[in-house]
N, C-alpha and C. Protein backbone atom coordinates (compact mmCIF):
# COMPACT_ATOMS: atom_id res chain seq x y z
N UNK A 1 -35.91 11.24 61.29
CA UNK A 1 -34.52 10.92 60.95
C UNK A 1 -33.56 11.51 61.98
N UNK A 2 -33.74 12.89 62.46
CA UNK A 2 -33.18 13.27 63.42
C UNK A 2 -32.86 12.71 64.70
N UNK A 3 -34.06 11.26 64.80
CA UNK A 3 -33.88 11.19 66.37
C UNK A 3 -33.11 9.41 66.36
N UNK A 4 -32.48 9.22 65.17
CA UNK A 4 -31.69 7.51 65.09
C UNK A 4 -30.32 7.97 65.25
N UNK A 5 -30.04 7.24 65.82
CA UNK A 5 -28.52 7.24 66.03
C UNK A 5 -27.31 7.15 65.08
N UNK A 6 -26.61 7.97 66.00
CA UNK A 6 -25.44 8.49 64.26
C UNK A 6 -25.12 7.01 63.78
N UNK A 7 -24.84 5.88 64.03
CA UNK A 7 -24.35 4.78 63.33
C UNK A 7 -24.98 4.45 63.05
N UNK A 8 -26.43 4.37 62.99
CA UNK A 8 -27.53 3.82 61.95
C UNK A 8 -27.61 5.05 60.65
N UNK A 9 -27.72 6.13 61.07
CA UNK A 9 -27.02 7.22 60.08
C UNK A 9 -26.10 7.10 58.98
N UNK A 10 -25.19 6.81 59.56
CA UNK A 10 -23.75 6.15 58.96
C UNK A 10 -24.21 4.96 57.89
N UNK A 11 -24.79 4.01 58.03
CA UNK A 11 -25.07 2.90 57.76
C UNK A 11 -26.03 3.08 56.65
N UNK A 12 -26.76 4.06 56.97
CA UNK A 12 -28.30 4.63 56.03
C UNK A 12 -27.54 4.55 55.02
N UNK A 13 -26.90 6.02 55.10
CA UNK A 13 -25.93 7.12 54.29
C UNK A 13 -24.73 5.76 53.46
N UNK A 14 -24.46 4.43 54.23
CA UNK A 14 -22.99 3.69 53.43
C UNK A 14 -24.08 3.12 52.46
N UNK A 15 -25.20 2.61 52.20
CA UNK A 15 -25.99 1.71 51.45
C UNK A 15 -26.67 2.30 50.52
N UNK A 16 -26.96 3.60 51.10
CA UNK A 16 -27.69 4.38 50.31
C UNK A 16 -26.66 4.87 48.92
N UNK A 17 -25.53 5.47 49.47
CA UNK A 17 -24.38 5.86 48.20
C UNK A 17 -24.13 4.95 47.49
N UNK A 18 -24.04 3.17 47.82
CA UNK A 18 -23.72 2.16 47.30
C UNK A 18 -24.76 2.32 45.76
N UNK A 19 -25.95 2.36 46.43
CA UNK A 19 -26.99 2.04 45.98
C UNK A 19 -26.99 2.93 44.38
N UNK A 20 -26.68 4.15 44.91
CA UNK A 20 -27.01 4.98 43.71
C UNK A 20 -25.47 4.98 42.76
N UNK A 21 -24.41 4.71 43.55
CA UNK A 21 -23.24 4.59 42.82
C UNK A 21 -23.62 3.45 41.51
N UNK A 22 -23.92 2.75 42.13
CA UNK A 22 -24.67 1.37 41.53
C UNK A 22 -25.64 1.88 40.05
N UNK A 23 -26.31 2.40 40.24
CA UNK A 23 -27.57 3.04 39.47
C UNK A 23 -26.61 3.99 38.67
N UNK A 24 -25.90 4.60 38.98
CA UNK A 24 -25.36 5.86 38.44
C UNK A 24 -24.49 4.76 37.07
N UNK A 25 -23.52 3.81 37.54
CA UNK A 25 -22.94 2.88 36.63
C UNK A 25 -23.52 2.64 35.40
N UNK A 26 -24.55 2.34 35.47
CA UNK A 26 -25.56 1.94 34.37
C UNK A 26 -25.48 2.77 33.23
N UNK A 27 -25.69 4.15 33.91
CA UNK A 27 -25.37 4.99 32.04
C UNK A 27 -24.82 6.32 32.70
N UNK A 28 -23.21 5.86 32.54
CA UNK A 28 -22.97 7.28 33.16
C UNK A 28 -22.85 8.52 32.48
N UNK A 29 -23.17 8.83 31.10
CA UNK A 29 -23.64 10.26 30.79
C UNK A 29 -25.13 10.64 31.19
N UNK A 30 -26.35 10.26 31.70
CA UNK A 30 -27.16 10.44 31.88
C UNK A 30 -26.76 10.81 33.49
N UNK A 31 -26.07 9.89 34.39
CA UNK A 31 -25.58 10.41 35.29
C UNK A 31 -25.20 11.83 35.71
N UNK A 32 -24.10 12.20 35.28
CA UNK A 32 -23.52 13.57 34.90
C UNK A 32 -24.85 14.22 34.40
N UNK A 33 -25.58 14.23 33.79
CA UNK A 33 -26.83 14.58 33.85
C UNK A 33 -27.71 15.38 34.76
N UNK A 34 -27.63 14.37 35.55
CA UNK A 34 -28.64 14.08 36.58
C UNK A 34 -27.67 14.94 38.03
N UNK A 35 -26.18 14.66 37.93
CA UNK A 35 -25.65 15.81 39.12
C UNK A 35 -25.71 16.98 39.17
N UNK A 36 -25.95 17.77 37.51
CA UNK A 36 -25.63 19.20 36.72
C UNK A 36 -27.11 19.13 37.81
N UNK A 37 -28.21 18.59 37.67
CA UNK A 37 -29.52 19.10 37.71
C UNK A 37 -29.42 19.49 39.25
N UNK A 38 -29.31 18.36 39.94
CA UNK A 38 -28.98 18.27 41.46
C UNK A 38 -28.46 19.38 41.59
N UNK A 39 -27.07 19.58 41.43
CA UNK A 39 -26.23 21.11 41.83
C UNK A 39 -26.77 22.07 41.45
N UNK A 40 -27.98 21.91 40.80
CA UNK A 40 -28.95 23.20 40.51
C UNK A 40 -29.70 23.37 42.17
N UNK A 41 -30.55 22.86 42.12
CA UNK A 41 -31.45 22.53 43.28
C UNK A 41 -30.91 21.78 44.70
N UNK A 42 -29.71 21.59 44.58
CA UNK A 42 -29.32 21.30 45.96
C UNK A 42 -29.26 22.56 47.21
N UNK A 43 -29.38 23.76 46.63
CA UNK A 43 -29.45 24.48 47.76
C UNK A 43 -30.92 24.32 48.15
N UNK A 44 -31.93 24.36 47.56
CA UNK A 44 -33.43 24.59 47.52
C UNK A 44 -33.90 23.01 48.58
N UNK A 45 -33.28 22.34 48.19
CA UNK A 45 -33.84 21.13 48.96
C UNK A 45 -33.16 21.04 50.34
N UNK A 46 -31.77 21.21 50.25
CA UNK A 46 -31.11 21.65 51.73
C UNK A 46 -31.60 22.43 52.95
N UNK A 47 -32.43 23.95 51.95
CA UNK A 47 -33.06 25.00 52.87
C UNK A 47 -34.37 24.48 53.15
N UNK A 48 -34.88 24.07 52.21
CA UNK A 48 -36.62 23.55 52.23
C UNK A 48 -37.06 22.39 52.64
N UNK A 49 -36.48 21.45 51.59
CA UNK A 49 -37.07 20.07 51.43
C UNK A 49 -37.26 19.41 52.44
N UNK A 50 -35.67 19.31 52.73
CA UNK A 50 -34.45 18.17 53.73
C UNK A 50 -33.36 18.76 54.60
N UNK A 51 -34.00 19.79 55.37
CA UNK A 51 -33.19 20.47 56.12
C UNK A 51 -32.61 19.58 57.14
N UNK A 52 -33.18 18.63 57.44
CA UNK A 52 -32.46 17.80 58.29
C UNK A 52 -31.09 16.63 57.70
N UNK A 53 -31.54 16.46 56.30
CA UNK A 53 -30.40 16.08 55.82
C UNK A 53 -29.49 16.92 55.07
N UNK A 54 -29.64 18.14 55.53
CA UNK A 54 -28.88 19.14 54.86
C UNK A 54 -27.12 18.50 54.47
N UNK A 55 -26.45 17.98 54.90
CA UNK A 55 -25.04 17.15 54.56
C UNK A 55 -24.78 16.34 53.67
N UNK A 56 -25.84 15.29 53.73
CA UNK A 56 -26.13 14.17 52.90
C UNK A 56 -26.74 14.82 51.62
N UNK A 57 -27.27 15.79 51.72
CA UNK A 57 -27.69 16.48 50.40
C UNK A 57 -26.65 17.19 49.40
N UNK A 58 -25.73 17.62 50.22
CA UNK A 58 -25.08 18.16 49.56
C UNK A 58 -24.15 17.67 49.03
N UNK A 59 -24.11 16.09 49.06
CA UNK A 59 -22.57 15.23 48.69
C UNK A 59 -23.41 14.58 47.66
N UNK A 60 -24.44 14.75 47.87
CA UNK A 60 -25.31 13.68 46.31
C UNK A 60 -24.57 13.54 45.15
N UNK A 61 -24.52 15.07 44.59
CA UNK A 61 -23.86 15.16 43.34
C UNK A 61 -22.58 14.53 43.26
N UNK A 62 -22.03 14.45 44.30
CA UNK A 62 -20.89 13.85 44.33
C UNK A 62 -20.86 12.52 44.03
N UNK A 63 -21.82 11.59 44.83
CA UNK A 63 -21.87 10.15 45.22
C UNK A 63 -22.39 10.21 43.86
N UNK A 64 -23.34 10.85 43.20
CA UNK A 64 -23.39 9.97 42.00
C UNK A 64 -22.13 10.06 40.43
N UNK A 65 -21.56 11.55 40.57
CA UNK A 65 -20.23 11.33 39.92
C UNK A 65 -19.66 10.38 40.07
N UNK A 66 -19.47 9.96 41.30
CA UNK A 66 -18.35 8.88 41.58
C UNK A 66 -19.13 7.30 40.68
N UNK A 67 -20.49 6.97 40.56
CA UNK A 67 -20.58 6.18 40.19
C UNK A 67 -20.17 6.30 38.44
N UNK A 68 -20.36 7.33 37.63
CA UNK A 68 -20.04 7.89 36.23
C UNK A 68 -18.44 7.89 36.31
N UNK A 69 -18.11 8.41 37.12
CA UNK A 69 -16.26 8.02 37.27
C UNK A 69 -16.00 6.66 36.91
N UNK A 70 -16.71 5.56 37.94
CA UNK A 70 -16.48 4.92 37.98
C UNK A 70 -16.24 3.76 36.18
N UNK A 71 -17.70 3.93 35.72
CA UNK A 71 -17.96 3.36 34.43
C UNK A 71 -17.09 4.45 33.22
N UNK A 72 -16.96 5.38 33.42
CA UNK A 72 -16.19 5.78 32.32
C UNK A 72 -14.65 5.39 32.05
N UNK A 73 -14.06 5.51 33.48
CA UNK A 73 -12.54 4.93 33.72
C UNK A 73 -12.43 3.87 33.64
N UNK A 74 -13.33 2.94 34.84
CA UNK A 74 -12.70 1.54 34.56
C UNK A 74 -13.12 0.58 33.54
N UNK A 75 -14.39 1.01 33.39
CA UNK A 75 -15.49 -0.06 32.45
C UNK A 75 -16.03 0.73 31.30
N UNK A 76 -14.93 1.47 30.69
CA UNK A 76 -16.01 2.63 29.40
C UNK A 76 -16.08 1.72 28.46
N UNK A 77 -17.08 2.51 27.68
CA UNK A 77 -18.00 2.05 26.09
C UNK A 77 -17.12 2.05 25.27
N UNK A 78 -17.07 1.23 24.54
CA UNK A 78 -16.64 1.04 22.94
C UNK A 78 -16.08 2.54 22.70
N UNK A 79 -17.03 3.50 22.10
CA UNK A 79 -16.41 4.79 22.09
C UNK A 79 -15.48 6.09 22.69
N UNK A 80 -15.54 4.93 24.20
CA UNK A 80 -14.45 5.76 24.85
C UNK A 80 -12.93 5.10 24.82
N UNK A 81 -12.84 3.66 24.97
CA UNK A 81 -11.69 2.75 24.71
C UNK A 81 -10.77 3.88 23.89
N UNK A 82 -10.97 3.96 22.93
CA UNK A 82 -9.86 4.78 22.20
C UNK A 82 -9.25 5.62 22.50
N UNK A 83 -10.05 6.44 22.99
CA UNK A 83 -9.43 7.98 23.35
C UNK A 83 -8.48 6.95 24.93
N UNK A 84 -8.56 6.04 25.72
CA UNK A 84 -7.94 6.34 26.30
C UNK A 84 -6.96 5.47 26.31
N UNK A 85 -6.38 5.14 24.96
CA UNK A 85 -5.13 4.89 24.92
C UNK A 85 -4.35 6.50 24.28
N UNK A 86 -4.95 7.04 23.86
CA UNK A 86 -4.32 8.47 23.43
C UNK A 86 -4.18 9.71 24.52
N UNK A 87 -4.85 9.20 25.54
CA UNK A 87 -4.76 10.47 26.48
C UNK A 87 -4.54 9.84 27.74
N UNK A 88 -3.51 9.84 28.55
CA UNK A 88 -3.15 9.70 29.64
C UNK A 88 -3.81 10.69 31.02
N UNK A 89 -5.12 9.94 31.22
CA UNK A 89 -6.21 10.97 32.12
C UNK A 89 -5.00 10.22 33.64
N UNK A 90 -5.21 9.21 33.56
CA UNK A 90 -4.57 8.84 35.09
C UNK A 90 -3.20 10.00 35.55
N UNK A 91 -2.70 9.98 34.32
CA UNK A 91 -1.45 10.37 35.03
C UNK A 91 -1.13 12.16 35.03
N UNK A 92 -2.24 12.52 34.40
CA UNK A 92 -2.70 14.01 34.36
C UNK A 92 -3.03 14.21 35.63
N UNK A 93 -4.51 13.43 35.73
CA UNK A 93 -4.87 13.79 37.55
C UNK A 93 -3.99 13.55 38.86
N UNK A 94 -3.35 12.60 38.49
CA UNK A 94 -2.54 12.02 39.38
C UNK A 94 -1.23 13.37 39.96
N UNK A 95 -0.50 13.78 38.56
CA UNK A 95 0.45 15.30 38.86
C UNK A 95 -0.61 16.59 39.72
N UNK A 96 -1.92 16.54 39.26
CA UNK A 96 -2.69 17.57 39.49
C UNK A 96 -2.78 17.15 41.18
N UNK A 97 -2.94 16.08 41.37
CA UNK A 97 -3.60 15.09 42.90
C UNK A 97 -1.77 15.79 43.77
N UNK A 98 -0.69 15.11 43.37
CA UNK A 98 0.24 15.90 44.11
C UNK A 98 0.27 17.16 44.24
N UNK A 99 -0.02 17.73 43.31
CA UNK A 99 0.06 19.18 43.57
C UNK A 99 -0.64 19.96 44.33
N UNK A 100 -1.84 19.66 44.74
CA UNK A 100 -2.48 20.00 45.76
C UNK A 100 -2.66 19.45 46.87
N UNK A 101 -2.07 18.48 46.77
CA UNK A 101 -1.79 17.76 48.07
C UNK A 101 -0.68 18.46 49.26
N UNK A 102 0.15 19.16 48.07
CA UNK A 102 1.29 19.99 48.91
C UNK A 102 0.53 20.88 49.55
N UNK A 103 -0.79 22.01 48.99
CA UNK A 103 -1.37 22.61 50.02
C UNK A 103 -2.30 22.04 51.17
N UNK A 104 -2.78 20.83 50.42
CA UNK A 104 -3.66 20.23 52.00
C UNK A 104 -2.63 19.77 53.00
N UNK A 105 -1.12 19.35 52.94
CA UNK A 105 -0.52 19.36 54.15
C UNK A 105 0.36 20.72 54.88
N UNK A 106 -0.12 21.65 54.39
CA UNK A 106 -0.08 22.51 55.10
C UNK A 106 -0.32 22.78 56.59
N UNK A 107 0.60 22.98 57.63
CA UNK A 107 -0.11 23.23 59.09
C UNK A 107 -0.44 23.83 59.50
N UNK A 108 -0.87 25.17 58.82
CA UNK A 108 -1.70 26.11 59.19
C UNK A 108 -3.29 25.93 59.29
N UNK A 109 -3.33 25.09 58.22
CA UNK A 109 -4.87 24.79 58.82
C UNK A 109 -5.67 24.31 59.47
N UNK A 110 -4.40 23.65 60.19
CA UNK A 110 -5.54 23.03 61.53
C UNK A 110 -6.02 22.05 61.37
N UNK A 111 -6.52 21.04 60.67
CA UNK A 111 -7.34 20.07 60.67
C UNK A 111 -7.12 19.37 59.70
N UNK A 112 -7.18 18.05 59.95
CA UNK A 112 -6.98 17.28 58.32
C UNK A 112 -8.76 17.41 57.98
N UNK A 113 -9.28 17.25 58.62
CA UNK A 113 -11.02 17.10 58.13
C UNK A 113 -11.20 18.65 56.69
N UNK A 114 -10.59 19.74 57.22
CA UNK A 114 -10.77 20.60 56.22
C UNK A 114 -9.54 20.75 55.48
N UNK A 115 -8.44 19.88 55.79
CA UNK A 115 -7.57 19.80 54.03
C UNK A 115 -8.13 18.90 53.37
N UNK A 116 -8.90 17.40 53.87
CA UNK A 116 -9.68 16.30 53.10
C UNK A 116 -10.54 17.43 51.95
N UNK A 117 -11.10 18.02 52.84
CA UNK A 117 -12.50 18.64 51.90
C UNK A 117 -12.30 19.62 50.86
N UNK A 118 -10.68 20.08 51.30
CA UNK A 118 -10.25 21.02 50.33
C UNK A 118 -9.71 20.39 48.93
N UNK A 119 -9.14 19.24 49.01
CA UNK A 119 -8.87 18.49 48.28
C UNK A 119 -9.92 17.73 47.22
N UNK A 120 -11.11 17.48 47.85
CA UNK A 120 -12.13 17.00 47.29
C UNK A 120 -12.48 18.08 46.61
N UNK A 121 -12.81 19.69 47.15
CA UNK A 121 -13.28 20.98 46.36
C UNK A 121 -12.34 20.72 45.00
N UNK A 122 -11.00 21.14 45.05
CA UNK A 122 -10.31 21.16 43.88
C UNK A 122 -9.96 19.84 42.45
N UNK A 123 -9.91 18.86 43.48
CA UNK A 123 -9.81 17.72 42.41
C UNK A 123 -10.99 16.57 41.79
N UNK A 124 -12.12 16.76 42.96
CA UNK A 124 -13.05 15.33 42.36
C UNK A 124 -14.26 15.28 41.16
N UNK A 125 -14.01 17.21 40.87
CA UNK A 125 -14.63 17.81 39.64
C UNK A 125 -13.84 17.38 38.04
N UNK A 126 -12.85 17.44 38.92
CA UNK A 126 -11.28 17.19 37.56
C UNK A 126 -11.61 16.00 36.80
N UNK A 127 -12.02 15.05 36.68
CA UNK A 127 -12.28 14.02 35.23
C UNK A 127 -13.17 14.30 34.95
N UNK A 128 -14.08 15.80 34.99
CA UNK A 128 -15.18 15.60 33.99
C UNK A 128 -14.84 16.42 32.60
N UNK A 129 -13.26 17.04 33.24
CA UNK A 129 -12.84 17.48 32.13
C UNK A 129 -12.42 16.52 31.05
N UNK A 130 -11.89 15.22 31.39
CA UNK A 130 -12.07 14.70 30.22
C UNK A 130 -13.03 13.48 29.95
N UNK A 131 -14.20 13.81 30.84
CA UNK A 131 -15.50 13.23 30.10
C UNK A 131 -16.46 14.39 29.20
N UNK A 132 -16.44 15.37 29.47
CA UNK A 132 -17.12 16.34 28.77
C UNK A 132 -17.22 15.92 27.45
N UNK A 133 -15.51 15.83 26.53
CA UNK A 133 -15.79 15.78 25.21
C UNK A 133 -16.63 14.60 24.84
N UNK A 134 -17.12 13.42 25.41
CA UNK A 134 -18.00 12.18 25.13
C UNK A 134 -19.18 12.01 25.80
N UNK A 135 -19.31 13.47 25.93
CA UNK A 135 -20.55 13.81 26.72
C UNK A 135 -21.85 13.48 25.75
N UNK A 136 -21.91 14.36 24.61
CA UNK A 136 -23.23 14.26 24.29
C UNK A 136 -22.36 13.34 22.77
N UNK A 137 -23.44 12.60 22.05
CA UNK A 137 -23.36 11.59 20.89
C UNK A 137 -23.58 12.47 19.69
N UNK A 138 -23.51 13.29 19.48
CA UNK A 138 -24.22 14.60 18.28
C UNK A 138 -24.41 16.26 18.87
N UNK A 139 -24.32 17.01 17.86
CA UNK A 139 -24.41 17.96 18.31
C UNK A 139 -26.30 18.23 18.65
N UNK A 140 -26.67 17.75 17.96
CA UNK A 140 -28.66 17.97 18.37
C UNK A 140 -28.70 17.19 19.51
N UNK A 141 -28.00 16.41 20.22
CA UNK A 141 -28.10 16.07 21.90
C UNK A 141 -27.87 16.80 22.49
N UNK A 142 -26.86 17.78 21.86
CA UNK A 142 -26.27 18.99 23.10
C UNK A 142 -26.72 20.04 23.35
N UNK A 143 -27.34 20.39 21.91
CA UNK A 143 -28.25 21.53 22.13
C UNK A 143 -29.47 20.88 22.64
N UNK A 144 -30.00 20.35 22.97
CA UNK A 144 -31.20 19.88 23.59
C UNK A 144 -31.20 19.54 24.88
N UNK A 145 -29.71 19.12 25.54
CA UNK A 145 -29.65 19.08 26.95
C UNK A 145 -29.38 20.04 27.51
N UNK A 146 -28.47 21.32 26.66
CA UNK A 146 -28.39 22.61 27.01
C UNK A 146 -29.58 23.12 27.10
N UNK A 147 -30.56 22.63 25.75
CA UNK A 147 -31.76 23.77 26.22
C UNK A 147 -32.50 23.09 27.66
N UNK A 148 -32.62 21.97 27.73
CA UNK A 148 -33.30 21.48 29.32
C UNK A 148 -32.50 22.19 30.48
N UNK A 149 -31.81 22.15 30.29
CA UNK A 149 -30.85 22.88 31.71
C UNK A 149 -30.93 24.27 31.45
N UNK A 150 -31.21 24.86 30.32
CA UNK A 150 -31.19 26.15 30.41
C UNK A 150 -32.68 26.81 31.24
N UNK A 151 -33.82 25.45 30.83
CA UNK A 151 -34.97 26.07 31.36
C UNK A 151 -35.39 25.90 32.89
N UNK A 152 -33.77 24.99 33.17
CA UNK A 152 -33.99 24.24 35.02
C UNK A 152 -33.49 26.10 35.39
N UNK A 153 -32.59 26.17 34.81
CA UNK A 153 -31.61 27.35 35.58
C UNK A 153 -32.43 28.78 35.35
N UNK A 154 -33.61 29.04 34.64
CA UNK A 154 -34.26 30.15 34.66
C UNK A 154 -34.43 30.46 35.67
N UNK A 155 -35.60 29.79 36.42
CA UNK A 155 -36.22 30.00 37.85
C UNK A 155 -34.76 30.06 38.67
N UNK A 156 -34.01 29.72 38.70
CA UNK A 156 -33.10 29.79 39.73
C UNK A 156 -32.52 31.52 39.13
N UNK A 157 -31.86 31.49 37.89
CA UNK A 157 -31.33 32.84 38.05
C UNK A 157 -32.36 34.35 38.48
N UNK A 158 -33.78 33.88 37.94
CA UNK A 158 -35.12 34.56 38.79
C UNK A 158 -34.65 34.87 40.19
N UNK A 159 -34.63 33.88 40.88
CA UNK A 159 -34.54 33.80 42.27
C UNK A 159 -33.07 34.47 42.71
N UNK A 160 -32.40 34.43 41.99
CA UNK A 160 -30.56 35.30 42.62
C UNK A 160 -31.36 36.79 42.23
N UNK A 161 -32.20 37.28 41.35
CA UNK A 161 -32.09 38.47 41.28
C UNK A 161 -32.97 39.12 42.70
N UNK A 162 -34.13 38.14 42.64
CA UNK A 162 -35.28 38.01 43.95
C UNK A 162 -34.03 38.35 45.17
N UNK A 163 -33.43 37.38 45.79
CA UNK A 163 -32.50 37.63 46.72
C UNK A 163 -31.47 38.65 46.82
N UNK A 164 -30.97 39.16 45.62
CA UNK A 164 -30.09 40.26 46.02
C UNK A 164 -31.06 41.58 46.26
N UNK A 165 -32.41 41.98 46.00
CA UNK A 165 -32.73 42.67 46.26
C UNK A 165 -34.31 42.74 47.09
N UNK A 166 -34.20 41.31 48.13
CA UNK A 166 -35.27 41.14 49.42
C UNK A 166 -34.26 41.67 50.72
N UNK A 167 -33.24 42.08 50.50
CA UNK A 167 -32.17 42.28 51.68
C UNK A 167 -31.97 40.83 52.89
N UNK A 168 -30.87 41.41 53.50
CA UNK A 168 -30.72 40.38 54.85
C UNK A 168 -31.60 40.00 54.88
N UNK A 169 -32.73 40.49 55.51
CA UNK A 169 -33.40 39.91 56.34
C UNK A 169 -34.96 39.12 56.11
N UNK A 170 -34.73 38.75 54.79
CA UNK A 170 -35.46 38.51 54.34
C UNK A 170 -35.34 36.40 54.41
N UNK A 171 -36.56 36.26 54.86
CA UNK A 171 -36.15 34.19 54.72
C UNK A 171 -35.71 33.58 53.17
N UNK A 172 -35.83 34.42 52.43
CA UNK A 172 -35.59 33.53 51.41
C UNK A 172 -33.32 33.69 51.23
N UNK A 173 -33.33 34.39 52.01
CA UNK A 173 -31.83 34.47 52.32
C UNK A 173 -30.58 33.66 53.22
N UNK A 174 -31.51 33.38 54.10
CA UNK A 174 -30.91 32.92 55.06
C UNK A 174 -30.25 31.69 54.61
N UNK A 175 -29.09 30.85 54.87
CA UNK A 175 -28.39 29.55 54.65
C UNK A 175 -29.15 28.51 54.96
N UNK A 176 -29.21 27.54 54.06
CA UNK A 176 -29.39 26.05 54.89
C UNK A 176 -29.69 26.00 56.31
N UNK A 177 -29.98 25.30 56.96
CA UNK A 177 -29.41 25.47 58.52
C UNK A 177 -28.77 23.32 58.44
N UNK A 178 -28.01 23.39 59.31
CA UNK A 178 -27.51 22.28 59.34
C UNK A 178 -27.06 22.23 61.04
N UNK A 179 -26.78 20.62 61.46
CA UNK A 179 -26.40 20.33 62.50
C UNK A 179 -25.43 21.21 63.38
N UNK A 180 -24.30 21.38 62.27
CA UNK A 180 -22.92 23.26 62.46
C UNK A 180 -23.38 23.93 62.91
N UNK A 181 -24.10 24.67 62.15
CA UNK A 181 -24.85 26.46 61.87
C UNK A 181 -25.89 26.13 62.74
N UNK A 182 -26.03 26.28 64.40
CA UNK A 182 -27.32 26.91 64.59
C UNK A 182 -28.02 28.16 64.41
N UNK A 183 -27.35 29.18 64.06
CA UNK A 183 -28.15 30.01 63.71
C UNK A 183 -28.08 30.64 62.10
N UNK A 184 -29.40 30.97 61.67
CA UNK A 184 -29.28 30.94 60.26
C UNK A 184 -28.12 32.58 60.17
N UNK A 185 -27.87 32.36 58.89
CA UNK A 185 -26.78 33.74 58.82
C UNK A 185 -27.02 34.11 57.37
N UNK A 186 -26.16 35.31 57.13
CA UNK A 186 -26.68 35.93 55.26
C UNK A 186 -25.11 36.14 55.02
N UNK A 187 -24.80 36.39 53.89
CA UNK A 187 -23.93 36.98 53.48
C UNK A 187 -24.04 38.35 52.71
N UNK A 188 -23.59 39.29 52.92
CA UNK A 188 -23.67 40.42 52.38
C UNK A 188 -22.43 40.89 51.64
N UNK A 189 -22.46 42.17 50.83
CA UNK A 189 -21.21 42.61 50.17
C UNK A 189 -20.13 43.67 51.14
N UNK A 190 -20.60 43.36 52.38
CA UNK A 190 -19.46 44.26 53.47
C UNK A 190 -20.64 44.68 54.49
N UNK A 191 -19.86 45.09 55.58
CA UNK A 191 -20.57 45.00 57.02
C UNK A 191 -21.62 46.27 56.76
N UNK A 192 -22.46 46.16 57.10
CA UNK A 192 -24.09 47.07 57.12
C UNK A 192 -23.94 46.97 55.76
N UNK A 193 -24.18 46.36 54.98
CA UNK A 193 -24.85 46.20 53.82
C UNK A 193 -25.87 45.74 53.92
N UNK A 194 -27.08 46.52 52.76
CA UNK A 194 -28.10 46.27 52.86
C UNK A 194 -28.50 44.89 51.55
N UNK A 195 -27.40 44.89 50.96
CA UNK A 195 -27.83 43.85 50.27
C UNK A 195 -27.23 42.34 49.77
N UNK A 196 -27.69 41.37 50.19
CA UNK A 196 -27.38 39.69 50.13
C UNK A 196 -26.78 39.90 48.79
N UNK A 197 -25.55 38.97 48.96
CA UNK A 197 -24.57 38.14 48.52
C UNK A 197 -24.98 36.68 47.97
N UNK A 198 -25.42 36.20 46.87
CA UNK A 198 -25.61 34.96 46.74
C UNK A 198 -24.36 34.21 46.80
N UNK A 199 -24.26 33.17 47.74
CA UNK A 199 -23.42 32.12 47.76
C UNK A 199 -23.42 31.04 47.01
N UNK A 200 -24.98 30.46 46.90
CA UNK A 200 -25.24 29.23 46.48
C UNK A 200 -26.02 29.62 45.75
N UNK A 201 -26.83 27.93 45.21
CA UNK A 201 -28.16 28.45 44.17
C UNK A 201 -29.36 28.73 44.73
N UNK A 202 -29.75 28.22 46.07
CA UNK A 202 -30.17 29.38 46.66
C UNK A 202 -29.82 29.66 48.30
């Protein structure tokens, strides 16, 4: 994959998001689902799996929200119709969307590429606040998807305790590596510290 050219890249990456936006439509609470799990294990596959698609990995969760965005807002179920004549989600996000828009045009930062991304950090999480409440159909769905995710996130909180105390220099520390970052790096709790900082999940 490394050795095709960025516009066949490009092209992979436009069909491929189509694709799953597509798939994601179909049932978008299982969707939302399926990103919680991802944002579990997206560091693990970034460092391990798919280090070469380390980028594209990390927007997954995203690309498939966007397809659950998509079916809940424009095309929701019977059971959502209602609520959204009672709750004005558009025009909630929309005040929230200006308001941070005033800090991404800020000129201190230099770049529109990192006010885009800052903007995406703060707002493209924002309607799951009001998909949450039509999240699960019963309360014995919720405790049962809680308990599945509770048993994804064991091994991972295992592994934050593993890492804060293998130090720096240990591989299971080091970042992703991506096209950016040639060299791997750690985060610590202040300079000569002997002990890693978890950033991510892993």
């Amino acid at each position: 994959m490394k050795n095709l050219p960025i516009d066949v890249l490009i092209l992979i990456g436009f069909f491929g998001s189509l694709i799953i936006v597509f798939l994601s439509m179909m049932d978008w609470r299982r969707s939302v689902y399926a990103a919680l799990v991802v944002a579990l294990f997206e560091g693990a596959i970034r460092k391990w799996l798919l280090p070469q698609a380390s980028e594209l990995v990390y927007f997954l969760k995203d690309i498939i929200l966007l397809g659950a965005y998509c079916k809940f807002f424009l095309a929701p179920d019977l059971d959502v119709r209602r609520w959204r004549l009672d709750v004005p989600a558009g025009l909630i996000i929309a005040i929230c969307f200006m308001v941070v828009m005033t800090g991404a045009f800020n000129t201190n930062i230099g770049s529109p590429i990192l006010a885009a991304y800052g903007v995406k950090i703060y707002l493209w999480y924002l309607p799951l606040a009001f998909m949450i409440p039509y999240l699960f159909r019963s309360d014995k769905e919720m405790a049962n998807v809680l308990f599945v995710y509770s048993l994804f996130a064991i091994p991972i909180c295992l592994l934050g305790i593993a890492q804060f105390f293998a130090g720096p220099e240990s591989w299971i520390n080091v970042y992703a590596r991506t096209q950016f970052v040639e060299m791997q790096q750690v985060s610590t709790f202040g300079a000569g510290s002997e002990k890693s900082r978890i950033t991510g999940t892993f």
